[in-house]
C-alpha atoms as a PDB file:
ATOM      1  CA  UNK A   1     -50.144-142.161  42.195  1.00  0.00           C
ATOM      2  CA  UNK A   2     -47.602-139.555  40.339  1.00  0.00           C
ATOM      3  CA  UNK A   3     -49.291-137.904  37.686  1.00  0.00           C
ATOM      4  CA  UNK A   4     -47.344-136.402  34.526  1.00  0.00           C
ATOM      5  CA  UNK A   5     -49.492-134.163  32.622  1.00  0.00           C
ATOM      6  CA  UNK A   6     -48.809-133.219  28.922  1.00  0.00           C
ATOM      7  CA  UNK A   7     -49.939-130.225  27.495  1.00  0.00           C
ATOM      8  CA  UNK A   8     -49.306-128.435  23.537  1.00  0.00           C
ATOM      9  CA  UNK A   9     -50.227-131.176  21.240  1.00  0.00           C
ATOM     10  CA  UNK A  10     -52.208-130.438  18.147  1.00  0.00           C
ATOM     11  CA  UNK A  11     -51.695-129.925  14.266  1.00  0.00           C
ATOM     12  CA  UNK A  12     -49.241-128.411  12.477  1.00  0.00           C
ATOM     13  CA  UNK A  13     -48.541-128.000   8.929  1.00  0.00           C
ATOM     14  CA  UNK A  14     -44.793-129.411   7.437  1.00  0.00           C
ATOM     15  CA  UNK A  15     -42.224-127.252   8.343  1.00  0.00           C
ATOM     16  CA  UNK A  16     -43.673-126.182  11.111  1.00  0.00           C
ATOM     17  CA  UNK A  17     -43.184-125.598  14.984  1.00  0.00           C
ATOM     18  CA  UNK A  18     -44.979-127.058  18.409  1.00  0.00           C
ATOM     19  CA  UNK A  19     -43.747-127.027  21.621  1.00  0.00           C
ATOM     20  CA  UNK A  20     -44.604-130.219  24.244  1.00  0.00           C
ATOM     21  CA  UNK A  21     -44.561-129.421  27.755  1.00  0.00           C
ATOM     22  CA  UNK A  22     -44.972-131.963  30.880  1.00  0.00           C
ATOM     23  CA  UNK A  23     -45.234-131.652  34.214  1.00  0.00           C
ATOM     24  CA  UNK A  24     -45.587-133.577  37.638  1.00  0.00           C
ATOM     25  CA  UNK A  25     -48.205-133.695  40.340  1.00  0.00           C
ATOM     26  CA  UNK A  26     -45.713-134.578  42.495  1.00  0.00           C
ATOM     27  CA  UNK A  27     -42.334-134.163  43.649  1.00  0.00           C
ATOM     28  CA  UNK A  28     -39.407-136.930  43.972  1.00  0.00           C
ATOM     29  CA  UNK A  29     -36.626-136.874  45.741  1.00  0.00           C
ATOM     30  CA  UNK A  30     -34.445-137.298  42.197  1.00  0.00           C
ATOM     31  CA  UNK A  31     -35.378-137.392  38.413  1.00  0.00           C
ATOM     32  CA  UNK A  32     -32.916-139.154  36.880  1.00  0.00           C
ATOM     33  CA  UNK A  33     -34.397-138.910  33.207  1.00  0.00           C
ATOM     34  CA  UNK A  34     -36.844-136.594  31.875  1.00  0.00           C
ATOM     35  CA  UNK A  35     -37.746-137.868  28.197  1.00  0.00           C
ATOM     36  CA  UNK A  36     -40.338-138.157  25.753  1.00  0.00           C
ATOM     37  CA  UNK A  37     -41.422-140.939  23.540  1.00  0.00           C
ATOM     38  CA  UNK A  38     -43.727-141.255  20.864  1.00  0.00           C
ATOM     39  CA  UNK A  39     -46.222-143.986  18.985  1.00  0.00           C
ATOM     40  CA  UNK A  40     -48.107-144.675  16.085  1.00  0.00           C
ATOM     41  CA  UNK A  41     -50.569-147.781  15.426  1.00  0.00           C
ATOM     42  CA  UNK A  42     -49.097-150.319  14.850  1.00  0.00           C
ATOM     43  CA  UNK A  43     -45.816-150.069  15.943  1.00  0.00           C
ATOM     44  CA  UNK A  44     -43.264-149.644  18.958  1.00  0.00           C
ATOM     45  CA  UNK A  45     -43.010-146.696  21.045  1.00  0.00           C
ATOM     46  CA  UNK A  46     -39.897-145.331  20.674  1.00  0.00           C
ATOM     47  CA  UNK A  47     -37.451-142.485  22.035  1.00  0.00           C
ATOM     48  CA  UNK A  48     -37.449-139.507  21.421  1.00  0.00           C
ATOM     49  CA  UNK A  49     -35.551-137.543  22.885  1.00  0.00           C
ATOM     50  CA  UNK A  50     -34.349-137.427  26.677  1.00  0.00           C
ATOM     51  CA  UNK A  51     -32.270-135.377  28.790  1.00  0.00           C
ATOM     52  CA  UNK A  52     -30.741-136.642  32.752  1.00  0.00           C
ATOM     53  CA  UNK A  53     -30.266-134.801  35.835  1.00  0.00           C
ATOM     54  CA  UNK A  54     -26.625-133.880  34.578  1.00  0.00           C
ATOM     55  CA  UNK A  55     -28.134-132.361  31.511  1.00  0.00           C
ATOM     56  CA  UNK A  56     -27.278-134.625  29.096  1.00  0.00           C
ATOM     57  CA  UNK A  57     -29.609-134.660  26.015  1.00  0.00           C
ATOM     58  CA  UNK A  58     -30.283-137.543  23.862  1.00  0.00           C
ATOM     59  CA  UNK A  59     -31.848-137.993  20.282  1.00  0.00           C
ATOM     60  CA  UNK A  60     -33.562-140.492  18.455  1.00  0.00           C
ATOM     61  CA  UNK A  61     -31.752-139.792  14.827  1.00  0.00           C
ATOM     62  CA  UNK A  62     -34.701-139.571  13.038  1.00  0.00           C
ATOM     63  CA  UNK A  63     -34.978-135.732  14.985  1.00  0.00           C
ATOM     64  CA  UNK A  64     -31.372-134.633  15.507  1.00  0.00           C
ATOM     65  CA  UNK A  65     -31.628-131.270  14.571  1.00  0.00           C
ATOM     66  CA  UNK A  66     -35.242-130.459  14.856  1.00  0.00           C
ATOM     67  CA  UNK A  67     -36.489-130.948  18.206  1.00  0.00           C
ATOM     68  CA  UNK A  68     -34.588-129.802  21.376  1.00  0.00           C
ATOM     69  CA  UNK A  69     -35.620-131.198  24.616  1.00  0.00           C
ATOM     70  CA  UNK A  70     -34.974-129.449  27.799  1.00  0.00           C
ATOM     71  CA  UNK A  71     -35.995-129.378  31.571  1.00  0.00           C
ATOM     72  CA  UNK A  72     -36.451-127.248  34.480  1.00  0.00           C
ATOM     73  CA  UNK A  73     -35.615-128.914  37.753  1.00  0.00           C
ATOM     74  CA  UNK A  74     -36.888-126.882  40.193  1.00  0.00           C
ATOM     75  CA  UNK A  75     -40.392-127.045  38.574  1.00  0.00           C
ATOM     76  CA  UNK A  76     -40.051-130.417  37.335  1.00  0.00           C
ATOM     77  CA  UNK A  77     -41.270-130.098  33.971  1.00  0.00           C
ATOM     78  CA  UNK A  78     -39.615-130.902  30.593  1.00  0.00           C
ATOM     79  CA  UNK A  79     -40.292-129.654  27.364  1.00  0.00           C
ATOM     80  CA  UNK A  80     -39.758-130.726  23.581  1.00  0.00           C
ATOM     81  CA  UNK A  81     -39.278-127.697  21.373  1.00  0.00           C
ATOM     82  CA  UNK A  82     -40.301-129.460  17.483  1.00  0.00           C
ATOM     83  CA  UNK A  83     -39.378-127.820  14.791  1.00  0.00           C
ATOM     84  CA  UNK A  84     -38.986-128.285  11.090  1.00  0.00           C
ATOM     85  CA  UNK A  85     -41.963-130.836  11.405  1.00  0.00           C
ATOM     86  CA  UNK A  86     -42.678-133.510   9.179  1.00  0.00           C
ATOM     87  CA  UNK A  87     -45.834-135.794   8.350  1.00  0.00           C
ATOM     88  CA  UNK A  88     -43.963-138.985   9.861  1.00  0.00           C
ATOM     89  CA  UNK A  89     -43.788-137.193  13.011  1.00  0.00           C
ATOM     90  CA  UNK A  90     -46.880-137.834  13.793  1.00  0.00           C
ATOM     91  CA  UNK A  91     -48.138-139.749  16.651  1.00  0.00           C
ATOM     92  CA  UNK A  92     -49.372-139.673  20.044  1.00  0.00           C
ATOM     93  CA  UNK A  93     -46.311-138.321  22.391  1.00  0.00           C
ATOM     94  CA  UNK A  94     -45.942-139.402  25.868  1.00  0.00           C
ATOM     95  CA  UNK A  95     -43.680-138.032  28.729  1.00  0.00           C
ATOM     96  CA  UNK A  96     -41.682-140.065  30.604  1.00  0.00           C
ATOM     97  CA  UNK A  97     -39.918-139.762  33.986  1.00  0.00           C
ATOM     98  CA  UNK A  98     -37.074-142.332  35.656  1.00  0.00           C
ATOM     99  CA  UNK A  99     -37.285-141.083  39.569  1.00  0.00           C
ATOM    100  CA  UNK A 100     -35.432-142.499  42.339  1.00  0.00           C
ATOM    101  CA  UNK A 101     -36.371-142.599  45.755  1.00  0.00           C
ATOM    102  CA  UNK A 102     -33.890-141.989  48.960  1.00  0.00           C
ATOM    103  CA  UNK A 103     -34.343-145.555  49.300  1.00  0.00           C
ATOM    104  CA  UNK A 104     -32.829-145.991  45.776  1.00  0.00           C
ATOM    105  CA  UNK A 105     -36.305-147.824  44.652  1.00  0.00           C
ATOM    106  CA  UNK A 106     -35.927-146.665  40.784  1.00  0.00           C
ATOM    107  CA  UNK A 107     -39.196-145.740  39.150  1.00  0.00           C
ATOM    108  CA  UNK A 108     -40.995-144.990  35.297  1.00  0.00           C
ATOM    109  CA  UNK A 109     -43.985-142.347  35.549  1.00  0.00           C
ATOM    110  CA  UNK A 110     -45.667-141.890  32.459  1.00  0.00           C
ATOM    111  CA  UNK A 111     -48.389-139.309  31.071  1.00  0.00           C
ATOM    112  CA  UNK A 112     -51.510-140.113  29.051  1.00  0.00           C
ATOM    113  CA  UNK A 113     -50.032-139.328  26.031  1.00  0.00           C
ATOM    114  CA  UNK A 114     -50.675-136.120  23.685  1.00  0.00           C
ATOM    115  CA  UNK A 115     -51.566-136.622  19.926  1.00  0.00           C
ATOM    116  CA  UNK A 116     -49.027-134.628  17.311  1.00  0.00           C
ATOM    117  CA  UNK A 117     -50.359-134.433  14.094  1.00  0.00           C
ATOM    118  CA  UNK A 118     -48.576-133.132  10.979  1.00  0.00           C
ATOM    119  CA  UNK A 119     -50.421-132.642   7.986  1.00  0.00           C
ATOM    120  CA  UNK A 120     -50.798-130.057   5.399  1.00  0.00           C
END
């Protein structure tokens, strides 16, 4: 089973910076989306922030601006760059890969999630 492992949660102070990186234990034979995806108690999880196999990067509003996600294909990892952070950022962050297979068998891969706390 594909394993997507997280790594650079922790606590930062408002204003401040972290940097989310996730990788694969695996390869596939395409990653359509590389993404991340956050949640707090009681609620959904929700986007993030996402970026496909053309490049193109999407944003959940609430961080246009702040966070910048980005990917390396060859190694298959993605980051999220977080900046400007604030206390309702916080929440446990998950990585997320859509892979398809050469017999077009379209798959989600998730990690075990990485807890972002912001707090002065």
């Amino acid at each position: 089973q594909t394993q997507l492992l997280e790594s650079g949660g922790g606590v930062a102070q408002p204003g401040g910076s972290l940097t989310l990186s996730c990788s694969a234990s695996e390869s596939f034979y395409r990653i359509l989306i590389m993404g991340w995806h956050r949640q707090v108690p009681g609620k959904e999880r929700e986007m993030v922030a996402q970026v496909s196999d053309s490049g193109r990067a999407m944003y959940a509003e609430s961080v246009k601006g702040r966070f910048t996600v980005s990917r390396d294909n060859d190694k298959n990892t993605v980051s999220l760059q977080m900046n400007f952070l604030r206390p309702e950022d916080t929440a446990i962050y998950y990585c997320k890969f859509k892979s398809l297979s050469a017999e077009d068998e379209i798959r989600n891969h998730w990690g075990q999630g990485t807890q972002v706390t912001v707090s002065s």
